[in-house]
Structures are given as structure tokens and as C-alpha cells.
C-alpha atoms as a PDB file:
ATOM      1  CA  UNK A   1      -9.240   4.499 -16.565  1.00  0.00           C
ATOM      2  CA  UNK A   2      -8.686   1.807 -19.002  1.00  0.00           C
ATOM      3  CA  UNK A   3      -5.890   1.887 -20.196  1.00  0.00           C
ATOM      4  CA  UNK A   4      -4.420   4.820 -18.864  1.00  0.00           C
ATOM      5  CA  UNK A   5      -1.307   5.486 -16.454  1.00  0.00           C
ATOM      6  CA  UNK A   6      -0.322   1.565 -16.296  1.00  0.00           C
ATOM      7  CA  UNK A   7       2.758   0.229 -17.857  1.00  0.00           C
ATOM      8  CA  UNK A   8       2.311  -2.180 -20.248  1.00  0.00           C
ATOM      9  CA  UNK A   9       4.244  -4.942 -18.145  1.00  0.00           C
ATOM     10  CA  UNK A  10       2.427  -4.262 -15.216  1.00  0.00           C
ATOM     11  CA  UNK A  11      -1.201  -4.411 -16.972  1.00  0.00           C
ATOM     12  CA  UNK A  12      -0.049  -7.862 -18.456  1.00  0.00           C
ATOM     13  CA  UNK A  13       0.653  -9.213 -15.092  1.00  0.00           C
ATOM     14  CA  UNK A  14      -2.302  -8.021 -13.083  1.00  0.00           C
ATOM     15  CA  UNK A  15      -4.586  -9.554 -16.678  1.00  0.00           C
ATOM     16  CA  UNK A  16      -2.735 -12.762 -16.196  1.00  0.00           C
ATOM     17  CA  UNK A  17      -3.383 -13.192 -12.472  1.00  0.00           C
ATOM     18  CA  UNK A  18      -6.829 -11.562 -12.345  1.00  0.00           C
ATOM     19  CA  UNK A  19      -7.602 -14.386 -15.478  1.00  0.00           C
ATOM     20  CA  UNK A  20      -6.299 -16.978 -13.320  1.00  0.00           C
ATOM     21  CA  UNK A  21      -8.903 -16.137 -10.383  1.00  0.00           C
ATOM     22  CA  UNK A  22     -11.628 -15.790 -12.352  1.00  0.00           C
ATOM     23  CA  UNK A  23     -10.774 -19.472 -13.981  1.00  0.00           C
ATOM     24  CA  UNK A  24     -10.592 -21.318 -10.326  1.00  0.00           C
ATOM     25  CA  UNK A  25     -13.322 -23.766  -9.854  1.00  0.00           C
ATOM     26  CA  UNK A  26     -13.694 -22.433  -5.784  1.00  0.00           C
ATOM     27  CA  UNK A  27     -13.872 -18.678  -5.289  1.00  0.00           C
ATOM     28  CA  UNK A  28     -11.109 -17.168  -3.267  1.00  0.00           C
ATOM     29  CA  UNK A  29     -12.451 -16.377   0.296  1.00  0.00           C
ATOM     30  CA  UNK A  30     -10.033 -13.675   0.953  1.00  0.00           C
ATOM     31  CA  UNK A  31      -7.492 -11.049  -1.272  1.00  0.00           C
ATOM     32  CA  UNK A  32      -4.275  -9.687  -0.411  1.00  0.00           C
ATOM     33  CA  UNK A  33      -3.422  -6.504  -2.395  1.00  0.00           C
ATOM     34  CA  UNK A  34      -0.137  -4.857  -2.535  1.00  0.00           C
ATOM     35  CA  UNK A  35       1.209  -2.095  -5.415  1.00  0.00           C
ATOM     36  CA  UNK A  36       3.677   0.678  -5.420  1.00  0.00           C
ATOM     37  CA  UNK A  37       1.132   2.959  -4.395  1.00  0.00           C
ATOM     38  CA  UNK A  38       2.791   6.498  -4.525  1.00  0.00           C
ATOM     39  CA  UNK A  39       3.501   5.751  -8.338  1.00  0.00           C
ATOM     40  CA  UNK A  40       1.458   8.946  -9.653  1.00  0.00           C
ATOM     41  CA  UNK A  41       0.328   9.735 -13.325  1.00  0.00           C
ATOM     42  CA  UNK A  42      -0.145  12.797 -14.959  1.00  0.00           C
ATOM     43  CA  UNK A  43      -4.079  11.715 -15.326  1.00  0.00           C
ATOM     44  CA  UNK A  44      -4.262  12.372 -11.014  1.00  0.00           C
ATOM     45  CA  UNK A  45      -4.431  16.218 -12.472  1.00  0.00           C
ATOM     46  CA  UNK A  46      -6.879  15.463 -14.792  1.00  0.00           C
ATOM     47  CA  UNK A  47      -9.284  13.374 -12.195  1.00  0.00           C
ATOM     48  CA  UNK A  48      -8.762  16.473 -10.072  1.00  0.00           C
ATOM     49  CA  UNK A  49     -11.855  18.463 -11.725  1.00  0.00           C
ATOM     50  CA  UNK A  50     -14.929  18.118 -10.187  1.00  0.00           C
ATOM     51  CA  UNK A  51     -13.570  15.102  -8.032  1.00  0.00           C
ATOM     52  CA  UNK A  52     -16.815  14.571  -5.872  1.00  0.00           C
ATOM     53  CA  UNK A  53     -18.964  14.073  -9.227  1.00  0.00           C
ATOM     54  CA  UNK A  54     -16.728  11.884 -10.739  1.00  0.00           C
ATOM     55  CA  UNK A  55     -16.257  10.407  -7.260  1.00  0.00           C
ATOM     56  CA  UNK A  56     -20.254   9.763  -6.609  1.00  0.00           C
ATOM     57  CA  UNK A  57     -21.003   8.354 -10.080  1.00  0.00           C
ATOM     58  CA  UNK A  58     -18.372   4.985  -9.800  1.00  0.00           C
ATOM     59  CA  UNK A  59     -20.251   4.685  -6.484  1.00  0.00           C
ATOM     60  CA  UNK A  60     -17.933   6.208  -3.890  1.00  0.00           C
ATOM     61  CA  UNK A  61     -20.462   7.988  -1.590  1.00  0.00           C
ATOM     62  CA  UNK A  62     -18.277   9.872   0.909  1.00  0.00           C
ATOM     63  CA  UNK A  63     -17.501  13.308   0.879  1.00  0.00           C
ATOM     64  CA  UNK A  64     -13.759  12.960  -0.573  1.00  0.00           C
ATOM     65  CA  UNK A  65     -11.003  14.458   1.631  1.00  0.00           C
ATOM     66  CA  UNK A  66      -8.396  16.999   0.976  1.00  0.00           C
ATOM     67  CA  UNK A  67      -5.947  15.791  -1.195  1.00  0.00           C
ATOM     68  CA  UNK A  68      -7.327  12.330  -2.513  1.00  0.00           C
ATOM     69  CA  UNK A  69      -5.623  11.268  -5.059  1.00  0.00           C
ATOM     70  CA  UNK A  70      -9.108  10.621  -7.256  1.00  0.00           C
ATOM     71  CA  UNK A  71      -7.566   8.640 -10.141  1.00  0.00           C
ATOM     72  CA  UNK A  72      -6.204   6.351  -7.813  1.00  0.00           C
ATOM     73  CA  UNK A  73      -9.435   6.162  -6.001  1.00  0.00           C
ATOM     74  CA  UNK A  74     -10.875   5.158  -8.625  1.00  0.00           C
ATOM     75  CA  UNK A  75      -8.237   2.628  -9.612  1.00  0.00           C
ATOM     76  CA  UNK A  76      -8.486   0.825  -6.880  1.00  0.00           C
ATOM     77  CA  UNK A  77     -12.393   1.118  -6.255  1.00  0.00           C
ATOM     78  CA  UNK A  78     -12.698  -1.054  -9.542  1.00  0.00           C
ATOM     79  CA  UNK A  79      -9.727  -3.264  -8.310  1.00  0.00           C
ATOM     80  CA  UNK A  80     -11.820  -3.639  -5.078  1.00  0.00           C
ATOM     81  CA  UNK A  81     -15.351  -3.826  -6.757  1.00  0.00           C
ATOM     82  CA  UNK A  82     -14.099  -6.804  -8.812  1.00  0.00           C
ATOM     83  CA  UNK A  83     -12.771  -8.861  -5.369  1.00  0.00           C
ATOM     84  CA  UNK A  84     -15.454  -8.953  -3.666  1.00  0.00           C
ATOM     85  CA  UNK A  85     -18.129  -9.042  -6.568  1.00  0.00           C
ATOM     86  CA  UNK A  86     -16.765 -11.341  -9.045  1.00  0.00           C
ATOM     87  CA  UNK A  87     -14.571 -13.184  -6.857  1.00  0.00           C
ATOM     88  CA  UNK A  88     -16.436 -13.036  -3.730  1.00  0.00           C
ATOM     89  CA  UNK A  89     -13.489 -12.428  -1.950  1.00  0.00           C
ATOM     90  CA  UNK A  90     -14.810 -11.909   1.931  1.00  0.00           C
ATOM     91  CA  UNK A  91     -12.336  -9.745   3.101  1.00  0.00           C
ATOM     92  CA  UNK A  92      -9.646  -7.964   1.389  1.00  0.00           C
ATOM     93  CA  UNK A  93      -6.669  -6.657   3.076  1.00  0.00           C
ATOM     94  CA  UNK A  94      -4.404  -4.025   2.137  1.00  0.00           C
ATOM     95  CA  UNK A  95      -0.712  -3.692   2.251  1.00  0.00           C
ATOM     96  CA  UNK A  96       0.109   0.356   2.048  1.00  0.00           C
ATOM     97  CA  UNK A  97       3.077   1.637   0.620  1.00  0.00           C
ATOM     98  CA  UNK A  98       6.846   0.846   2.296  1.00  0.00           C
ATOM     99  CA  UNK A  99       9.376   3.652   1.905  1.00  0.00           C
ATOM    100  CA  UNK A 100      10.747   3.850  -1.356  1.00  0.00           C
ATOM    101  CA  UNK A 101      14.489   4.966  -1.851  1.00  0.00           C
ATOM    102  CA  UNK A 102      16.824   6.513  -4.345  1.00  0.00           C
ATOM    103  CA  UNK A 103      18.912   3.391  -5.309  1.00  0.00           C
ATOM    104  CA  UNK A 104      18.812  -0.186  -5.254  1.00  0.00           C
ATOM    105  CA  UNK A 105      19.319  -1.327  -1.621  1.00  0.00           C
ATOM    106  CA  UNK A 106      21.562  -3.724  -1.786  1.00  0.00           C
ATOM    107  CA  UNK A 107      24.083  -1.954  -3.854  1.00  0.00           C
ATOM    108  CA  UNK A 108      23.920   1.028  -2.305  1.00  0.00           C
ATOM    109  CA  UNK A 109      24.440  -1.094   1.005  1.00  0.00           C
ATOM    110  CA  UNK A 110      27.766  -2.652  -0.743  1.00  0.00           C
ATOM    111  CA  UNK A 111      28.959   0.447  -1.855  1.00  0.00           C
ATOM    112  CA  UNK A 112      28.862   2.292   1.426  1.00  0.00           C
ATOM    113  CA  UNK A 113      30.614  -1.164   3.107  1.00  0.00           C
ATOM    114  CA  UNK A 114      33.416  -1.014   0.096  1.00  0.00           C
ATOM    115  CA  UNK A 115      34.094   2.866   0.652  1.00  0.00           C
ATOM    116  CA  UNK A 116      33.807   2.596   5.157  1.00  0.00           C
ATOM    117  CA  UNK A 117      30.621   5.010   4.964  1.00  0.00           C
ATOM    118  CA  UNK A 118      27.604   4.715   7.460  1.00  0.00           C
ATOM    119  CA  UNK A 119      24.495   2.679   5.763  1.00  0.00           C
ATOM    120  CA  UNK A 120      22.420   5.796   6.160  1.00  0.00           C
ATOM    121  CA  UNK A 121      23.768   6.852   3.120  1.00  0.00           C
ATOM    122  CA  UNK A 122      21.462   4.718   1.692  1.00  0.00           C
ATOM    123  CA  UNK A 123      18.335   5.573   4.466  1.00  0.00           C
ATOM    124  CA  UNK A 124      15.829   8.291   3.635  1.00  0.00           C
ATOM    125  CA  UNK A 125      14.346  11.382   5.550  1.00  0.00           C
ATOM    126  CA  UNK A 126      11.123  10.120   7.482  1.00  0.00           C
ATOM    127  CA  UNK A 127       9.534  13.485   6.635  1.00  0.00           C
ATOM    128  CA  UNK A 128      10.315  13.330   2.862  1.00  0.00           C
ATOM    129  CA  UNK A 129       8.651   9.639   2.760  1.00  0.00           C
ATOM    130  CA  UNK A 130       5.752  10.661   4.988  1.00  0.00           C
ATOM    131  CA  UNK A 131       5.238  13.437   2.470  1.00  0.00           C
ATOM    132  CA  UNK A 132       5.024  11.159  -0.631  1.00  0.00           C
ATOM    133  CA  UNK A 133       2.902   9.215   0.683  1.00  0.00           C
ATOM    134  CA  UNK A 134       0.393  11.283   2.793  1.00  0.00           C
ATOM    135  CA  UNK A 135      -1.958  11.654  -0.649  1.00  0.00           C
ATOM    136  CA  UNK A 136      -1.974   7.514  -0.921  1.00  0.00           C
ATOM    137  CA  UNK A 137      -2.766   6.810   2.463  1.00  0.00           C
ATOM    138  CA  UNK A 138      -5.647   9.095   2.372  1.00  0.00           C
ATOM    139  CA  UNK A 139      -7.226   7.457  -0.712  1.00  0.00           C
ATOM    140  CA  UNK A 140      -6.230   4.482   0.646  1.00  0.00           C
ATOM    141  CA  UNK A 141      -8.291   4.722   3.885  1.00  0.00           C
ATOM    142  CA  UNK A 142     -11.254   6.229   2.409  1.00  0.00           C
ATOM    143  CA  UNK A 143     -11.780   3.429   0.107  1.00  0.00           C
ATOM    144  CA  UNK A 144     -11.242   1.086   3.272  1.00  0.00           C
ATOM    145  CA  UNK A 145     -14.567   3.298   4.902  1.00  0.00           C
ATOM    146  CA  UNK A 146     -16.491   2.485   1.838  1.00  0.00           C
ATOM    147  CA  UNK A 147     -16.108  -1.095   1.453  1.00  0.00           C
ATOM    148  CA  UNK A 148     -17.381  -3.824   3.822  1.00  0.00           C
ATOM    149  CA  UNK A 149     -14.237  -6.013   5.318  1.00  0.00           C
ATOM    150  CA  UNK A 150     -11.666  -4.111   4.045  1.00  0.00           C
ATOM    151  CA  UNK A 151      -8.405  -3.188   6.005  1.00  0.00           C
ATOM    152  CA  UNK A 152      -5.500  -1.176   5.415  1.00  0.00           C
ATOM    153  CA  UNK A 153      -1.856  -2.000   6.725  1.00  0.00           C
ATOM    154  CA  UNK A 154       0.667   1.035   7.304  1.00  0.00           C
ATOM    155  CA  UNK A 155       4.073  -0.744   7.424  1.00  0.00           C
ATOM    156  CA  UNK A 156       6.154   2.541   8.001  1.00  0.00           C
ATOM    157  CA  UNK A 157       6.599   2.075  11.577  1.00  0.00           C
ATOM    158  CA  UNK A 158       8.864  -1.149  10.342  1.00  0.00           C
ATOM    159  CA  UNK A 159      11.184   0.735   8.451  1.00  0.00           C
ATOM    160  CA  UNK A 160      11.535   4.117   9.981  1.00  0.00           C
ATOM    161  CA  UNK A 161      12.040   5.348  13.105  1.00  0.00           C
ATOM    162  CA  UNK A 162      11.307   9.296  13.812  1.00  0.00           C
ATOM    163  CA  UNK A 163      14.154  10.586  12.352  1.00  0.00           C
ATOM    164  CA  UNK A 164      15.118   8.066   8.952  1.00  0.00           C
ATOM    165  CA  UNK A 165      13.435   5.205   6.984  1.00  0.00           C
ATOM    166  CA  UNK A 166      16.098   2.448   6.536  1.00  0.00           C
ATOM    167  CA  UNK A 167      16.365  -0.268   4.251  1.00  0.00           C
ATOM    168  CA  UNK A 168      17.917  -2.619   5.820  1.00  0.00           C
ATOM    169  CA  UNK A 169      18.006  -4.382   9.526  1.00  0.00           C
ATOM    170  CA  UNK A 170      20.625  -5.901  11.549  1.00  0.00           C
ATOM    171  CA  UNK A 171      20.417  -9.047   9.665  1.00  0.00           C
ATOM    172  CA  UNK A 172      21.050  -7.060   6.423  1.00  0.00           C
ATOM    173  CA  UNK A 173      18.870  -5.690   2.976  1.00  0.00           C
ATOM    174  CA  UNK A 174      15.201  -5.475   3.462  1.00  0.00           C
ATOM    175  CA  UNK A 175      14.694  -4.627  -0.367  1.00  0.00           C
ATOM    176  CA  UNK A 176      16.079  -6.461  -3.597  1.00  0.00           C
ATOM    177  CA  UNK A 177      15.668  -2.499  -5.586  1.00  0.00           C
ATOM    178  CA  UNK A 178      14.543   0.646  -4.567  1.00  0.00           C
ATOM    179  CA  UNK A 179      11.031   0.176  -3.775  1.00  0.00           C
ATOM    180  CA  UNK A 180      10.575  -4.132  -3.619  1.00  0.00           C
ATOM    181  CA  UNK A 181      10.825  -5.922  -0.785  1.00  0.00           C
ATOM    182  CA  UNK A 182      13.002  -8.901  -0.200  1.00  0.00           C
ATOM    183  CA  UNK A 183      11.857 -12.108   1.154  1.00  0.00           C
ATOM    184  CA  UNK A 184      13.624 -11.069   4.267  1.00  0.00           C
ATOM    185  CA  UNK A 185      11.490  -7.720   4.137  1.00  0.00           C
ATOM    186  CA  UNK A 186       8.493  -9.448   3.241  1.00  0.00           C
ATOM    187  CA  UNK A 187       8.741 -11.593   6.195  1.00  0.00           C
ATOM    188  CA  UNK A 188       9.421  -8.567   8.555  1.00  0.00           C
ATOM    189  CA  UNK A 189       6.183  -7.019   7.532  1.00  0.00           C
ATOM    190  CA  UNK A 190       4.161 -10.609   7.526  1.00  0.00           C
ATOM    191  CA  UNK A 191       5.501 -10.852  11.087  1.00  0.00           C
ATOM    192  CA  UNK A 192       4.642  -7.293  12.129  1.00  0.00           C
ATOM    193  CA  UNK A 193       1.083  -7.539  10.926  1.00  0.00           C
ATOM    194  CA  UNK A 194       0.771 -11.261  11.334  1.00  0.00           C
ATOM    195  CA  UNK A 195      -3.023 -11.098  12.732  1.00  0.00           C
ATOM    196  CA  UNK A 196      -4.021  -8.792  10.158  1.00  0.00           C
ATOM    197  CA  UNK A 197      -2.774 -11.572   7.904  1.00  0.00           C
ATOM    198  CA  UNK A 198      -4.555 -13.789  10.097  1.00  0.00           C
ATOM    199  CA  UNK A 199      -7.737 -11.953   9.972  1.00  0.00           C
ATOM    200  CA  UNK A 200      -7.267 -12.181   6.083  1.00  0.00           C
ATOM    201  CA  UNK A 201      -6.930 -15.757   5.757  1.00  0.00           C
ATOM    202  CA  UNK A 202      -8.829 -17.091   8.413  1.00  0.00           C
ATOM    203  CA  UNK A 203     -12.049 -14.657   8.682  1.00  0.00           C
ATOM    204  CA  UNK A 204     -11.174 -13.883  12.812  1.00  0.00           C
ATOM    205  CA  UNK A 205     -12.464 -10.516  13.351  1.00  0.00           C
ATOM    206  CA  UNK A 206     -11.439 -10.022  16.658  1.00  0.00           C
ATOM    207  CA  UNK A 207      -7.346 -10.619  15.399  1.00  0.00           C
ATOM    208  CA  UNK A 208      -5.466  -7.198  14.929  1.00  0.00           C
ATOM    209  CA  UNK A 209      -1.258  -6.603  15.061  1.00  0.00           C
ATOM    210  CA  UNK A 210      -0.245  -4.716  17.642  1.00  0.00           C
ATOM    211  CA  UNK A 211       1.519  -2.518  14.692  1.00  0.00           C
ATOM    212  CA  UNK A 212      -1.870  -1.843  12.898  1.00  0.00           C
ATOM    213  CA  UNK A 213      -3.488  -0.832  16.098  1.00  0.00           C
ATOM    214  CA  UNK A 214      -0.362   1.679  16.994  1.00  0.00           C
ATOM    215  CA  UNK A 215      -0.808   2.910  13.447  1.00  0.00           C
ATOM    216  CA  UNK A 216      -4.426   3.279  13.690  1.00  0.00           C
ATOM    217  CA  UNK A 217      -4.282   5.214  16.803  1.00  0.00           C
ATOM    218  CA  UNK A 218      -1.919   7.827  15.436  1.00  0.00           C
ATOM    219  CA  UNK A 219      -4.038   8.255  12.440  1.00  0.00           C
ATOM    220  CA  UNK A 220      -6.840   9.157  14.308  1.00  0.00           C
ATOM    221  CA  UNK A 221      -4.590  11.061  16.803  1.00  0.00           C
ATOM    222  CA  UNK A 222      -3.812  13.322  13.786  1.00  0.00           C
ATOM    223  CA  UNK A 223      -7.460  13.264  11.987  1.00  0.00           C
ATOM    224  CA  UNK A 224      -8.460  14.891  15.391  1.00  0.00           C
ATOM    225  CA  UNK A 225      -5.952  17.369  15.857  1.00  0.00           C
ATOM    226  CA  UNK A 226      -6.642  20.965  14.618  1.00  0.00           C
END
């Protein structure tokens, strides 16, 4: 996948900071790894041939699910690969994607507060998010089953409720764009899922957010269902 599907800015700042852990004296003991996950290339079509082959031969054993996003798998599988083999990362912790929405937050929010409207003009449809990003969070946990210490996050219970994802909270925007957190957002989530964090940094196994163990419960609530 080299060189395929990534924008040129992007691939210059994940060379420059994967450069700069290779060239610490100390490995890192732990890796945090966040992206704008739904982001999807035209090469997912391609990948979509003969997935479990493809799959299989960069080492990813499991039967792949419906609707994996294989390029993606892939991706990330390298991205993952490289952690914990070159940098010996012990435990790597993923952030999946937050709601993305149609226009920057924060003028969207200043717009509707100019013209009187209701800030939901700026929310989006749970059901339209949850459908963007059902293919990510698929790949997403099957890569987490195939690697040792690896855990995935699910911050959409933060942002939406059953009926709308919102980007903002009482104490105002959660997002400094359409799909980037602010610092205030940032903290929301490092708050939410601050044992996950925990278990990140510090190696405690036994630590896991109340909002990752919700989230893992409904996952498997639906994996069961018919």
C-alpha cells in the first residue's frame, strides 16, 4: 500500500513522527493511535478481490468479516506490526473514529447563534454516522483480535445520544473543523476513557472506562443478535 490513498501532507507527518520514534535512545512502552478512520480510497474496491488471500498472506489469520474494509486492514496491520516490533511498544491503544460533520463546528455554531437557530443545525443523524462508520469499526476490532495488547476505544457514546451526534457540549465547541477535536473535545474523550488511557500508559490490565465496557457490551449485544 505504499504509497497509495495517503495525502501527501499526511504521509510527511506520520514519516516525521514515526522517524522520531525510531531515533529515541529508550523504546516507547506504549502507543496511542488516532486517524480519521472512515476516510475511504478508491483502492478499498480494489483490496476487495479475493480479500481472505490477500488477508492471510500480510499475516492476518482470521476469517475476515462481512464488510472489512481490507485496504484499511491492511493499513493499519503494518501501522500495528511496526509498534510493537520495531518499537516494542507493549500495548497499543486505539482511539476509533468521532462523528464527523458537514461544516466546521465552530462556525456553524456562530452562525446558527447570529441567525437565533437551534445548534442542531449543526448536529448529525446518529444513524447516518453509525452507518459511515460501521465498515471501520469492524476492521478496527478484528485487527484488535489479532494482535496481543491491543484495545479499541468507541467514543460515539460521547457525542451522540440515540437520536443526534452533536458537536458541541454545554460548555461550547467540541471540534476546531469538521472532523478534529478541540482540546476541550480531546479532554472529554481522555476523561471518558481515562483507564483505558491508564491501561495504556501504565501497563494495569485490570483498568477499563466504564464507557469502553458499555461500548463493548453493545457490540457483543449486536454480534449475537440474529
Amino acid at each position: 500500500l505504499e504509497g497509495i490513498g495517503l495525502r501527501q501532507k499526511c504521509r510527511d507527518f506520520y514519516t516525521k513522527g514515526a522517524n522520531r520514534i525510531r531515533e529515541l535512545p529508550g523504546r516507547p512502552a506504549f502507543a496511542i493511535f488516532s486517524a480519521r478512520w472512515n476516510n475511504k480510497e478508491s483502492f478499498d474496491e480494489v483490496l476487495k478481490v479475493a480479500p481472505a488471500e490477500v488477508l492471510a498472506a500480510a499475516g492476518l489469520r482470521l476469517p475476515p468479516p462481512a464488510d472489512l474494509r481490507p485496504a484499511m486492514a491492511l493499513g493499519v496491520a503494518g501501522f500495528l506490526t511496526e509498534a510493537q516490533e520495531n518499537w516494542r511498544a507493549e500495548r497499543v491503544l486505539i482511539i476509533g473514529p468521532v462523528p464527523e460533520f458537514r461544516h466546521p463546528v465552530p462556525e456553524c455554531l456562530a452562525r446558527a447563534d447570529h441567525r437565533g437557530l437551534d445548534r442542531d443545525v449543526c448536529s448529525m443523524p446518529r444513524e447516518r454516522v453509525e452507518r459511515r462508520r460501521r465498515e471501520t469499526m469492524i476492521t478496527l476490532d478484528y485487527l484488535a483480535a489479532q494482535f496481543p495488547n491491543v484495545r479499541v476505544i468507541d467514543p460515539i457514546d460521547l457525542f451522540c445520544d440515540e437520536r443526534l451526534c452533536r458537536p458541541y457540549d454545554s460548555g461550547g465547541p467540541l471540534y476546531t473543523d469538521g472532523d478534529h477535536l478541540s482540546v476541550r473535545g480531546a479532554e472529554k474523550l481522555y476523561a471518558a476513557f481515562s483507564k483505558d488511557f491508564a491501561w495504556a500508559i501504565e501497563g494495569n490490565a485490570a483498568t477499563v472506562s466504564e464507557v469502553s465496557e458499555n461500548a463493548r457490551g453493545s457490540a457483543a449485544g449486536s454480534a449475537a443478535s440474529p
